[in-house]
C-alpha atoms as a PDB file:
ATOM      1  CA  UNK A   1       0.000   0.000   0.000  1.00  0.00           C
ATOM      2  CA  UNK A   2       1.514   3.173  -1.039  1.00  0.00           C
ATOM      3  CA  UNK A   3       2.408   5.512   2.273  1.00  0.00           C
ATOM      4  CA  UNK A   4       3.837   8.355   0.283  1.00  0.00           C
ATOM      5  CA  UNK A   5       0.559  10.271  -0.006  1.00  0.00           C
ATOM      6  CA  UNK A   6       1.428  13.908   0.267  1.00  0.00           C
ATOM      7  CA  UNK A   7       1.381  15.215   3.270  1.00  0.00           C
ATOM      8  CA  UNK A   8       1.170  18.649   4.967  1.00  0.00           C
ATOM      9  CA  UNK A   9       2.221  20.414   7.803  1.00  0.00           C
ATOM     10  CA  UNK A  10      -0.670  21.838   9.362  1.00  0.00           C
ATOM     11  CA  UNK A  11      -2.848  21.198  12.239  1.00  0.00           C
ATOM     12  CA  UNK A  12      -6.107  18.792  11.855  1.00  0.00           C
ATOM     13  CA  UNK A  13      -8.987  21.093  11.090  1.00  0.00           C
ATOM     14  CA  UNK A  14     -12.402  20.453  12.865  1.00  0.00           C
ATOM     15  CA  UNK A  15     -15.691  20.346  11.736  1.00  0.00           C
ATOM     16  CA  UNK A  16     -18.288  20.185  14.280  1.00  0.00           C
ATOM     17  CA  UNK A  17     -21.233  18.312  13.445  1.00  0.00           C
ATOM     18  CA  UNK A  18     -23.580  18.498  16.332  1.00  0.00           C
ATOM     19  CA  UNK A  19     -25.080  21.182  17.847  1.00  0.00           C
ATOM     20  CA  UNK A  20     -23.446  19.623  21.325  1.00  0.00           C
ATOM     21  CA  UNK A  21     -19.956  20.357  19.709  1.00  0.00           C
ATOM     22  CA  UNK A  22     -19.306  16.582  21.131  1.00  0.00           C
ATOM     23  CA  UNK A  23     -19.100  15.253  18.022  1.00  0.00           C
ATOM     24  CA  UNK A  24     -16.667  16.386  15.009  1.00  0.00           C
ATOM     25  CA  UNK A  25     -15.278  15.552  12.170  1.00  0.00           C
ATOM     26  CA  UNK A  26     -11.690  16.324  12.027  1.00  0.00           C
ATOM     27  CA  UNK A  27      -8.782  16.625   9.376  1.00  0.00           C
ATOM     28  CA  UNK A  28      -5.912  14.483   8.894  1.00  0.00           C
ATOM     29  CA  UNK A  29      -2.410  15.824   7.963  1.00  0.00           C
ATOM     30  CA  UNK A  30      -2.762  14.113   4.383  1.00  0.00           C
ATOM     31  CA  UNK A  31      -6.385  15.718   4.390  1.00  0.00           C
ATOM     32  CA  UNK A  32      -8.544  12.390   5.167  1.00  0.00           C
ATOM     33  CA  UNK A  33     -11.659  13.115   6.964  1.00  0.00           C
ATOM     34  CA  UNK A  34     -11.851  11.530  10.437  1.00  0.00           C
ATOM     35  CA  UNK A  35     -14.961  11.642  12.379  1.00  0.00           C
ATOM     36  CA  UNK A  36     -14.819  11.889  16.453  1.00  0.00           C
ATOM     37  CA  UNK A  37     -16.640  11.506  19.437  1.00  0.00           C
ATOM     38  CA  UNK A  38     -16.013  12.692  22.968  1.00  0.00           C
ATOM     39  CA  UNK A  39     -17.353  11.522  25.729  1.00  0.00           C
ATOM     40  CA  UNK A  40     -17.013  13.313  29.188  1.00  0.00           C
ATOM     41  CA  UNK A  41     -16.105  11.598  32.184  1.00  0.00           C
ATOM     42  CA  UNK A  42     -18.757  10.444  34.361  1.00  0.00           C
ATOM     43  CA  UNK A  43     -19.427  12.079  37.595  1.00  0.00           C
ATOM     44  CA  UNK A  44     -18.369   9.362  40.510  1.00  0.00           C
ATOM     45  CA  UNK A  45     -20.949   8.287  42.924  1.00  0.00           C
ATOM     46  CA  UNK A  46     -20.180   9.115  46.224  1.00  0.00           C
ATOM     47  CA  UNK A  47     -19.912   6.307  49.050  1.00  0.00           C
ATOM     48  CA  UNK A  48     -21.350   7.294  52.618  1.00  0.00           C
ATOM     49  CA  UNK A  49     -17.950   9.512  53.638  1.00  0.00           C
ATOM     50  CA  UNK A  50     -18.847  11.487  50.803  1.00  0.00           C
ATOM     51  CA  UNK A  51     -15.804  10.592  48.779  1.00  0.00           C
ATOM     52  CA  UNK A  52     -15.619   9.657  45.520  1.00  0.00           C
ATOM     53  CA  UNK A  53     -15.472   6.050  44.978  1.00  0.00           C
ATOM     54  CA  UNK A  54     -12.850   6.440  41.705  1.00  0.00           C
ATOM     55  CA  UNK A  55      -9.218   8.352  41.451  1.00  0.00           C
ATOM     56  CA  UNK A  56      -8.864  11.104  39.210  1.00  0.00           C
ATOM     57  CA  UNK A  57     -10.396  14.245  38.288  1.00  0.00           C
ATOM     58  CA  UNK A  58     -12.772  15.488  35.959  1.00  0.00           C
ATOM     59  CA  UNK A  59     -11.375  17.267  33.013  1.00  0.00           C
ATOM     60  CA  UNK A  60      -7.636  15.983  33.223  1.00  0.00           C
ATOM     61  CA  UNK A  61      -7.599  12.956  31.303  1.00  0.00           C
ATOM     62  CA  UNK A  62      -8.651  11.807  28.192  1.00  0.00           C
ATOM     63  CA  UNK A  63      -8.269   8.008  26.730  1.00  0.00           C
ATOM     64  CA  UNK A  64      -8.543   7.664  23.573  1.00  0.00           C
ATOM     65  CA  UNK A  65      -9.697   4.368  21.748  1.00  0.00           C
ATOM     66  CA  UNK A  66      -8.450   3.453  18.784  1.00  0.00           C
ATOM     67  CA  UNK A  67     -10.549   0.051  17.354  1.00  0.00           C
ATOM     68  CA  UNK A  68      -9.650  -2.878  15.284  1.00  0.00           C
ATOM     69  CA  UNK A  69      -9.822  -3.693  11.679  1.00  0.00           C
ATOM     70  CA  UNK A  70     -14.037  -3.239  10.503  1.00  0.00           C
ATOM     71  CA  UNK A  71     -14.629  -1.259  13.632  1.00  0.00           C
ATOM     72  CA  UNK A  72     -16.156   1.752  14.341  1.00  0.00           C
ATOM     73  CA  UNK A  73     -16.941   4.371  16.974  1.00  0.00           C
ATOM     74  CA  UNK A  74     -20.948   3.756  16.741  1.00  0.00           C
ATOM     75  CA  UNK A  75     -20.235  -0.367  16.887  1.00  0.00           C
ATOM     76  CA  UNK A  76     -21.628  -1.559  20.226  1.00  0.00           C
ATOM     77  CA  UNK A  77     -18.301  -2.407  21.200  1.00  0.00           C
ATOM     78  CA  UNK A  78     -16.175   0.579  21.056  1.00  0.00           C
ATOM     79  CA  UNK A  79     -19.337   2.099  23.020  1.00  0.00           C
ATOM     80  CA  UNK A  80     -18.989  -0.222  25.582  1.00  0.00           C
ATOM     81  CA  UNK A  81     -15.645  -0.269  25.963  1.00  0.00           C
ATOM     82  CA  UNK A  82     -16.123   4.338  25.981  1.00  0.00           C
ATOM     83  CA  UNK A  83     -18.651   3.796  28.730  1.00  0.00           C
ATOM     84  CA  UNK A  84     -16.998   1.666  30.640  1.00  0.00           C
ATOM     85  CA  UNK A  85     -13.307   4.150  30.580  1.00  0.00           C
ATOM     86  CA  UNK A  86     -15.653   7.202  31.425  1.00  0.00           C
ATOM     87  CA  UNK A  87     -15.336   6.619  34.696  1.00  0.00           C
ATOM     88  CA  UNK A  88     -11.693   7.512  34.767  1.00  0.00           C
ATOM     89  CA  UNK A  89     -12.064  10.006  32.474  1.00  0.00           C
ATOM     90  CA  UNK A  90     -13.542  11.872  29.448  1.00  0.00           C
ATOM     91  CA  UNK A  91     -13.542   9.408  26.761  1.00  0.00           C
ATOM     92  CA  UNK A  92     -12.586  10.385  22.881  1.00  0.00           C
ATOM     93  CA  UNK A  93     -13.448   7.566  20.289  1.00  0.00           C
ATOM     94  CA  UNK A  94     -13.263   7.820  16.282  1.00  0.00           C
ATOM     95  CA  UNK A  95     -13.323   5.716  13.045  1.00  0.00           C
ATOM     96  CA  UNK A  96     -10.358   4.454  11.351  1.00  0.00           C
ATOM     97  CA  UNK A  97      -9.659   5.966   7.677  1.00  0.00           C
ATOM     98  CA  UNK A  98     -12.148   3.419   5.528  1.00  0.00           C
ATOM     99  CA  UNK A  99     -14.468   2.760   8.692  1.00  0.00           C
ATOM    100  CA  UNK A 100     -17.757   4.016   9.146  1.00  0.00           C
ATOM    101  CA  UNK A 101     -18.329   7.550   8.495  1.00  0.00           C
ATOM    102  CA  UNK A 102     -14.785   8.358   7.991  1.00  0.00           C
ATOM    103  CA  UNK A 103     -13.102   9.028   4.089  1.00  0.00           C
ATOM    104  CA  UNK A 104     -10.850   7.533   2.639  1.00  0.00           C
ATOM    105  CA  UNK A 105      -9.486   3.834   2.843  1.00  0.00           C
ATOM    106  CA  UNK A 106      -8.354   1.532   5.257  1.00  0.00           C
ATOM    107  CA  UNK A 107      -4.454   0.805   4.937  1.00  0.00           C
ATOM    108  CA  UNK A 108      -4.664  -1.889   7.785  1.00  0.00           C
ATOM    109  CA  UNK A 109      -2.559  -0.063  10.380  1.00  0.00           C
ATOM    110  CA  UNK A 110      -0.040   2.216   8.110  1.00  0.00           C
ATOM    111  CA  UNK A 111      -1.122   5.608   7.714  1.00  0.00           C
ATOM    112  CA  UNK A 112      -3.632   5.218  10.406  1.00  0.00           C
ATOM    113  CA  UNK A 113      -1.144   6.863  12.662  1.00  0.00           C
ATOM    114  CA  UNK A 114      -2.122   9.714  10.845  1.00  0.00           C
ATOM    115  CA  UNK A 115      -5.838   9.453  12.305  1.00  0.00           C
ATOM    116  CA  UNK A 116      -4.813   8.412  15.695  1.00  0.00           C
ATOM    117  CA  UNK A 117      -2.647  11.310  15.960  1.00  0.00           C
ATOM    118  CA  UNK A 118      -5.066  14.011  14.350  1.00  0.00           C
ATOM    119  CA  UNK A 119      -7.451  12.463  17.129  1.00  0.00           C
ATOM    120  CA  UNK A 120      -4.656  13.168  20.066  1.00  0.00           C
ATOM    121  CA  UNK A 121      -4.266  16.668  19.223  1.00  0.00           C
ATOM    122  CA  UNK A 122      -8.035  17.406  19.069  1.00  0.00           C
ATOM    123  CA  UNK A 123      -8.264  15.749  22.324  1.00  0.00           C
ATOM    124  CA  UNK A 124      -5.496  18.012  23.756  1.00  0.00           C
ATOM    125  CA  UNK A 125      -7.198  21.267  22.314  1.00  0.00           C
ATOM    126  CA  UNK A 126     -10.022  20.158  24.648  1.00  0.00           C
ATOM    127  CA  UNK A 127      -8.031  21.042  27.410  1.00  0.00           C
ATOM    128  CA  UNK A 128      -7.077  17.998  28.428  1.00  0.00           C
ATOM    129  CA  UNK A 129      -3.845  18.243  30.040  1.00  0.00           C
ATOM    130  CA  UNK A 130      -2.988  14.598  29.872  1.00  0.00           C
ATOM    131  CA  UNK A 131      -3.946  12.168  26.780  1.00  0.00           C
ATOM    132  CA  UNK A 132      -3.534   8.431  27.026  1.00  0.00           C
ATOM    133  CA  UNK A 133      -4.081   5.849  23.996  1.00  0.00           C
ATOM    134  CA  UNK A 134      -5.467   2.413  24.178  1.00  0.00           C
ATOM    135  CA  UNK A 135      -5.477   0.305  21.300  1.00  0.00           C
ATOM    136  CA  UNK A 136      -6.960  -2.741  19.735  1.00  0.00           C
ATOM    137  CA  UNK A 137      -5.845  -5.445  17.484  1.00  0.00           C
ATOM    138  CA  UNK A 138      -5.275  -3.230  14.217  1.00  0.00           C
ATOM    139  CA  UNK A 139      -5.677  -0.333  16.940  1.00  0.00           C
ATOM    140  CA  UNK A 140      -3.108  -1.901  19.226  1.00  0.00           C
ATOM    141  CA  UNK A 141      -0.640  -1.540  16.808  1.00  0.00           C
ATOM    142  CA  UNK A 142      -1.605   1.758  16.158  1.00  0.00           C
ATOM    143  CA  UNK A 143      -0.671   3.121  18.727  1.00  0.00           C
ATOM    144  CA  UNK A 144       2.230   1.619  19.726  1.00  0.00           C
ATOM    145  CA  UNK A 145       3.639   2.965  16.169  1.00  0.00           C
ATOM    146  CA  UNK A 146       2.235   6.133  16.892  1.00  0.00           C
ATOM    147  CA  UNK A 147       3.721   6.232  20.552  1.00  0.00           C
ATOM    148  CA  UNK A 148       7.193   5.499  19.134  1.00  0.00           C
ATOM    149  CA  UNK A 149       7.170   8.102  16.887  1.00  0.00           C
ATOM    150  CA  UNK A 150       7.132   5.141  14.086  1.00  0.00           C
ATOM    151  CA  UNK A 151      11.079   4.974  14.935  1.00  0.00           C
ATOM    152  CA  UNK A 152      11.218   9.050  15.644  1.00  0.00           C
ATOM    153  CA  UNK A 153      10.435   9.507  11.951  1.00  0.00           C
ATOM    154  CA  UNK A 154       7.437  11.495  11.119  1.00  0.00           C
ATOM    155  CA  UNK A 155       5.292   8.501  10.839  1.00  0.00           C
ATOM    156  CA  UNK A 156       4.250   9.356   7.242  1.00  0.00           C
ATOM    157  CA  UNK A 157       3.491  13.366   8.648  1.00  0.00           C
ATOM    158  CA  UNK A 158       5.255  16.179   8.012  1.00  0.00           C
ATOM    159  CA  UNK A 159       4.635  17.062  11.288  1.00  0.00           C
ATOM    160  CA  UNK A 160       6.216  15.019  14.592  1.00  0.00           C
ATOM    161  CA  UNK A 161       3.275  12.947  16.265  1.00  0.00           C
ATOM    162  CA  UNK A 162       1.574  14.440  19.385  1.00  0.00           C
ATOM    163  CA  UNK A 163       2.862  13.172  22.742  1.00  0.00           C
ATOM    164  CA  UNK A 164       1.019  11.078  24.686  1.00  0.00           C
ATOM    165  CA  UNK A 165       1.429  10.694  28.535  1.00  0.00           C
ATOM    166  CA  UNK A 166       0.120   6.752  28.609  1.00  0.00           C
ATOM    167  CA  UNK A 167      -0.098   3.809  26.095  1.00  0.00           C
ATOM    168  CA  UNK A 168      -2.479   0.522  26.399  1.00  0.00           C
ATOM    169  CA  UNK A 169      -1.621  -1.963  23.446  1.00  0.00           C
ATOM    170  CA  UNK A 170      -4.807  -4.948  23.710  1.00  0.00           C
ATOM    171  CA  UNK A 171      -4.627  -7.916  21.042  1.00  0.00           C
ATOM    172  CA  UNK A 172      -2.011  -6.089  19.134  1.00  0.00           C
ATOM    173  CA  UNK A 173       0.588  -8.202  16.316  1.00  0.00           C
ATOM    174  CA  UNK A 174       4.059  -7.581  16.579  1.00  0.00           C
ATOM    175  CA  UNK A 175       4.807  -8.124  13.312  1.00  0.00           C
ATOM    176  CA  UNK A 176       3.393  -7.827   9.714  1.00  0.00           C
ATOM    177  CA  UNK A 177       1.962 -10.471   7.515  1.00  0.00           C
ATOM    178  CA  UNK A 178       1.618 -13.078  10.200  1.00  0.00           C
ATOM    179  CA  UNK A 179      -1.108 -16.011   8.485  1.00  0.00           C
ATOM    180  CA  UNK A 180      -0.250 -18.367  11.198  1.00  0.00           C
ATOM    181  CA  UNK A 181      -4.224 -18.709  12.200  1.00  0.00           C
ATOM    182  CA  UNK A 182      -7.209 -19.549  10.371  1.00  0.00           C
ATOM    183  CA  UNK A 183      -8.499 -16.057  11.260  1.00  0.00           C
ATOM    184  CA  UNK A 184      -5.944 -14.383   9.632  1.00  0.00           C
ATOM    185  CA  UNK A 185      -5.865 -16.056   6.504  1.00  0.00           C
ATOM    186  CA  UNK A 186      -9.294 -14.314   6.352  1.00  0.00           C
ATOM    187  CA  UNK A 187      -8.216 -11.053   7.135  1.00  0.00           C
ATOM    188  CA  UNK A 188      -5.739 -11.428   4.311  1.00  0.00           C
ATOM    189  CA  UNK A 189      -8.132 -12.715   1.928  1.00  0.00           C
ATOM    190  CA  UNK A 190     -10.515  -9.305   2.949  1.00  0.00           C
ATOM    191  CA  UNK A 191      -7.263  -6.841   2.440  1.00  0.00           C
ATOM    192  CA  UNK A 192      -5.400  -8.478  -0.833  1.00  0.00           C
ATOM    193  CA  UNK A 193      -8.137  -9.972  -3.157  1.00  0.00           C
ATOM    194  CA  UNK A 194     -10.429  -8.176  -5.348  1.00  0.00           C
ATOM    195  CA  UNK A 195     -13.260 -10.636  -3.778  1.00  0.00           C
ATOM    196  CA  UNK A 196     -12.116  -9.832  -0.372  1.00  0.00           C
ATOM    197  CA  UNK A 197     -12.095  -5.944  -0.423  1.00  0.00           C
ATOM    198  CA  UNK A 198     -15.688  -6.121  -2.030  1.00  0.00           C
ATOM    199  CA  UNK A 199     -16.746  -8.344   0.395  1.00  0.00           C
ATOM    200  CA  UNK A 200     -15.448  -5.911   3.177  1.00  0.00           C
ATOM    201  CA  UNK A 201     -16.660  -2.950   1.771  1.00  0.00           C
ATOM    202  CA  UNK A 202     -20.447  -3.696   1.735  1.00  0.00           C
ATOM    203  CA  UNK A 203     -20.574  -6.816   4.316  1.00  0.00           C
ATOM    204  CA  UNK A 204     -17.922  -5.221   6.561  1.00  0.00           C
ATOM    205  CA  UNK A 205     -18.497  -1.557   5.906  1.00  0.00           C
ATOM    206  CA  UNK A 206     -14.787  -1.250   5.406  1.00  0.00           C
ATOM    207  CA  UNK A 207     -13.277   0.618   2.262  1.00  0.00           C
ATOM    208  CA  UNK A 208      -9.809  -0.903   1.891  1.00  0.00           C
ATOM    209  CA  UNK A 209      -7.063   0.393  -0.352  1.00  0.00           C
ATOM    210  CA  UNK A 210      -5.663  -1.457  -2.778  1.00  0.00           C
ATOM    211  CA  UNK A 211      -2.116  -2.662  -3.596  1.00  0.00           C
ATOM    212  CA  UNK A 212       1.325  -3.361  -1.494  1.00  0.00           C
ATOM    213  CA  UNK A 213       2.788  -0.896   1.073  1.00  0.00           C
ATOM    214  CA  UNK A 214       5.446   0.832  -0.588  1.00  0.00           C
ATOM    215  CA  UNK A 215       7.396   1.444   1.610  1.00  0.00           C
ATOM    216  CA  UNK A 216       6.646  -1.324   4.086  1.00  0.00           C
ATOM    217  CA  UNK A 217       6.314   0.970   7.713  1.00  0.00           C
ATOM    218  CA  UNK A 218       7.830   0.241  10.607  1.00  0.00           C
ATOM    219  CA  UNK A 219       6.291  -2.850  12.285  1.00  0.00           C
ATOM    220  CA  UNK A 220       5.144  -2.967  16.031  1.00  0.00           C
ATOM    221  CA  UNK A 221       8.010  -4.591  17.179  1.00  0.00           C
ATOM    222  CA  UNK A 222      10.433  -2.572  15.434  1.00  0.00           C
ATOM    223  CA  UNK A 223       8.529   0.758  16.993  1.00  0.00           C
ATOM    224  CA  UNK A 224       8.316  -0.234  20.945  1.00  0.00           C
ATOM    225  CA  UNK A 225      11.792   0.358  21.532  1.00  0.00           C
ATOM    226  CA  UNK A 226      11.085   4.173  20.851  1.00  0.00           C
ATOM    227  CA  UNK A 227       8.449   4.398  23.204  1.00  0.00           C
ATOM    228  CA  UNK A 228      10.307   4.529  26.407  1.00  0.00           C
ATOM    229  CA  UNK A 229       9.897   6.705  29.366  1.00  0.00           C
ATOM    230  CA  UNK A 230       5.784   6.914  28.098  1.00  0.00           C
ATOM    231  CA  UNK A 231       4.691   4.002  30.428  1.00  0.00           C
ATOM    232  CA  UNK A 232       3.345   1.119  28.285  1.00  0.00           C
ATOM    233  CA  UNK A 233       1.442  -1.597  28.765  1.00  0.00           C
ATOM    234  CA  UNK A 234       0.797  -4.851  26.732  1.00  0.00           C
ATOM    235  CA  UNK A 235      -2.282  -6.749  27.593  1.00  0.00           C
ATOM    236  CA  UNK A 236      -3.054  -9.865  25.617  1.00  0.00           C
ATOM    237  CA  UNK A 237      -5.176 -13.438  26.052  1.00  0.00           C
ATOM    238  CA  UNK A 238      -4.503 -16.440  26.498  1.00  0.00           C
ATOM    239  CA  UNK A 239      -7.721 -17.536  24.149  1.00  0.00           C
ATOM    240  CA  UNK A 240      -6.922 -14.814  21.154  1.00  0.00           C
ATOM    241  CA  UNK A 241      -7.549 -16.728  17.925  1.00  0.00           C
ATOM    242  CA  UNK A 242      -5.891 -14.429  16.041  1.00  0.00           C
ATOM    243  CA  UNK A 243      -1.973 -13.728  17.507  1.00  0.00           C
ATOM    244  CA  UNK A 244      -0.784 -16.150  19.356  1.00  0.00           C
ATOM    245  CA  UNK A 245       1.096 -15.022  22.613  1.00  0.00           C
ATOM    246  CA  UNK A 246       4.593 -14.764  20.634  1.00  0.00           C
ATOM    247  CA  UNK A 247       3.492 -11.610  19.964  1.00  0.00           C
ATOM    248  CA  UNK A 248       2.953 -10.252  23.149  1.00  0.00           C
ATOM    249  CA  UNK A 249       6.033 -11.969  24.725  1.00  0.00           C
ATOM    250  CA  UNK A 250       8.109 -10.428  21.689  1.00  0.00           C
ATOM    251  CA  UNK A 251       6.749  -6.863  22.038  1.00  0.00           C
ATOM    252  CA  UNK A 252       7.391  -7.305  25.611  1.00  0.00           C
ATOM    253  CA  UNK A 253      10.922  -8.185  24.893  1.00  0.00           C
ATOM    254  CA  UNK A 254      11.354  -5.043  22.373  1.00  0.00           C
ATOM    255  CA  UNK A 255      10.511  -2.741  25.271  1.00  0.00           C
ATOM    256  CA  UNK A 256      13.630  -3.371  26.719  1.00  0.00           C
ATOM    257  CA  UNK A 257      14.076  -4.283  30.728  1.00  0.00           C
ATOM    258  CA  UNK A 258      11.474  -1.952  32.545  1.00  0.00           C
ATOM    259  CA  UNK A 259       9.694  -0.621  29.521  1.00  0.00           C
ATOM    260  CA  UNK A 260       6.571  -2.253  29.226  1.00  0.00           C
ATOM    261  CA  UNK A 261       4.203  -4.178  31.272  1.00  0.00           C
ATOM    262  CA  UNK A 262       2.605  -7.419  30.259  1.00  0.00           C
ATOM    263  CA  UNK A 263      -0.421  -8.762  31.017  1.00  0.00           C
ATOM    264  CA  UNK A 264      -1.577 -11.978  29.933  1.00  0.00           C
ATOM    265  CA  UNK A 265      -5.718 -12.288  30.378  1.00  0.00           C
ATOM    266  CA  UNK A 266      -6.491 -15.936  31.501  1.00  0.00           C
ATOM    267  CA  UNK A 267      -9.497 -16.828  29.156  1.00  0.00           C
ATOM    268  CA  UNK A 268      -9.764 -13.820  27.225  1.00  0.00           C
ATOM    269  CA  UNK A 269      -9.956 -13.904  23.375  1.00  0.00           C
ATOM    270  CA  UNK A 270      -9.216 -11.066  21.150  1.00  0.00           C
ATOM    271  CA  UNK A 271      -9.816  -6.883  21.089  1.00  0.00           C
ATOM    272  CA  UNK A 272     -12.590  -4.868  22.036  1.00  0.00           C
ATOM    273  CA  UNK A 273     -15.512  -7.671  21.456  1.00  0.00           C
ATOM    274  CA  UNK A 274     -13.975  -9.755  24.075  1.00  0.00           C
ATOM    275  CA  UNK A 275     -12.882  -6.803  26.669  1.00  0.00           C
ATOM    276  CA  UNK A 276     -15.211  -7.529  29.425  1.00  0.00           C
ATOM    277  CA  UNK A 277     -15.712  -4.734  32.560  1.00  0.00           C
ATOM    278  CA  UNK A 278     -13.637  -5.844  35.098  1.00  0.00           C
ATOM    279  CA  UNK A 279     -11.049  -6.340  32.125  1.00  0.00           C
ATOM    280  CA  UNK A 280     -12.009  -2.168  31.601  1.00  0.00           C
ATOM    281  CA  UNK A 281     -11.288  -1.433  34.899  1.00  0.00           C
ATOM    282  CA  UNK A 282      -8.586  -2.894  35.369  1.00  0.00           C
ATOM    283  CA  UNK A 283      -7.397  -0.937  32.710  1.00  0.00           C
ATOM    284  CA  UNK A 284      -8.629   2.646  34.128  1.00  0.00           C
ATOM    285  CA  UNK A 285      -7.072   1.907  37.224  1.00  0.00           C
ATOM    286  CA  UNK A 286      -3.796   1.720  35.524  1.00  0.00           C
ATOM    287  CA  UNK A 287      -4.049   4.422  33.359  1.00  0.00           C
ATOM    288  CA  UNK A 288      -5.301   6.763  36.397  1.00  0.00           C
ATOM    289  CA  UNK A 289      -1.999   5.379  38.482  1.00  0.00           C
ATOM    290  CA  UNK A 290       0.194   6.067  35.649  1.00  0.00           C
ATOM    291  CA  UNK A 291      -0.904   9.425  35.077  1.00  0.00           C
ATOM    292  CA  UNK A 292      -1.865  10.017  38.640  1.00  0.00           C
ATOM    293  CA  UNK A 293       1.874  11.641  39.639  1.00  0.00           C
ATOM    294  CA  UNK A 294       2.443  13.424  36.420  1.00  0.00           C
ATOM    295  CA  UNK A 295       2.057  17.491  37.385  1.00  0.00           C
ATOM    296  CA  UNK A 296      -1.074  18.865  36.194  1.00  0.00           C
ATOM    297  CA  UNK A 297      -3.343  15.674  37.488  1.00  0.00           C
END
């Protein structure tokens, strides 16, 4: 797939699209349309001391989910998965380039870093004063490119990628073109046959792009090691039918002594259909004690 679409340096325009201002559609740096949601923190309920019964604060966090491959911010699983991370803070979800009401098309994890990071700067003009990124399958990998700066290059931008304070890889590959599962054969029918991309595009609602990358980007793996001192963590089943736990263990291993933490979910299976709430919590409760000692929170 070719990533040398131009590109410009300029800040991701938005285009508000509800009269709430909640949700937008914003404006890549190669000028893709990305639409976005945000969704404020919940308010705490208040046990009989009258303290909050979650860390954190209103207003100083926001997580942003990035999906896997065919997902989309109005699928009932990215919702879920917003709903249950609003109650550690505001929430900002979007669609992929080639997913549901965003343009363009889908190049499976390459110049979606483009997206993701239009999507962390909009979050940050909401005043947030510290964004955190949690990723999923296709997602996953996301944003660990995105996090490492896809090796300190420009990630396909002309512009350096947004910081981010925190990083949350779920279900992520560590490498490209893995067909080692039954499941991914089908993925790879869906991206590289005329068949498959038809198939996706009106049984899917996924517009991919066709052709090789040229040039191949920087894999997962190859992009961890750049994401040190952001605190990262890997989380990944032990049921995923998709990426068997080499990948986590190698991702792990890129990190480096100290610079990732891996967890590996007894019984879970793969991405945001399988995330279940105490799974979600788990995960808030990190990403509130990672950012909890950063000034500003």
């Amino acid at each position: 797939m070719d990533s040398h679409a131009e590109t410009k340096d300029k800040r991701p325009r938005v285009f508000p699209i509800t009269s709430g201002g909640r949700r937008v559609v914003l404006l890549t740096s190669d000028g893709v349309s990305i639409e976005a949601e945000q969704l404020p923190m919940r308010v705490p309920e208040q046990d009989v001391s009258g303290r909050p019964d979650r860390p954190g604060r209103p207003g100083r966090l926001a997580i942003v989910v990035a999906h896997g491959f065919t997902g989309a911010l109005d699928r009932p699983a990215v919702r879920r998965v917003a709903a249950g991370f609003s109650a550690y803070g505001g929430v900002v979800t979007f669609s992929f380039r080639g997913h549901g009401g965003s343009g363009g098309r889908s190049t499976v994890g390459d110049l979606e870093v483009l997206d993701l990071d239009a999507v962390v700067r909009w979050a940050r003009s909401l005043g947030y004063r510290r964004v955190a990124t949690v990723g999923f399958s296709m997602g996953g990998s996301v944003v660990l490119r995105h996090a490492g700066g896809a090796g300190r290059g420009s990630g396909g931008s002309a512009q350096a990628p947004a910081e981010v304070d925190a990083v949350v890889s779920v279900s992520s590959p560590a490498r490209w073109y893995y067909r080692g599962t039954a499941p991914m054969r089908r993925v790879h029918w869906a991206i590289t046959r005329p068949a498959g991309r038809l198939v996706s595009r009106f049984g899917l609602k996924t517009r991919i792009q066709a052709g090789e990358w040229d040039p191949v980007p920087l894999s997962p793996v190859e992009s961890v090691p750049y994401i040190a001192p952001t605190p990262l963590l890997i989380v990944h089943g032990d049921r995923d039918g998709y990426f068997p736990l080499d990948h986590p263990y190698s991702l792990a291993a890129a990190a480096g002594e100290g610079g990732a933490e891996l967890w590996i979910e007894r019984g879970f299976g793969h991405a945001e259909n399988a995330a279940e709430p105490a799974l979600l919590a788990r995960l808030g409760d990190w990403l509130t004690e990672r950012t909890a000692g950063i000034p500003g929170i």
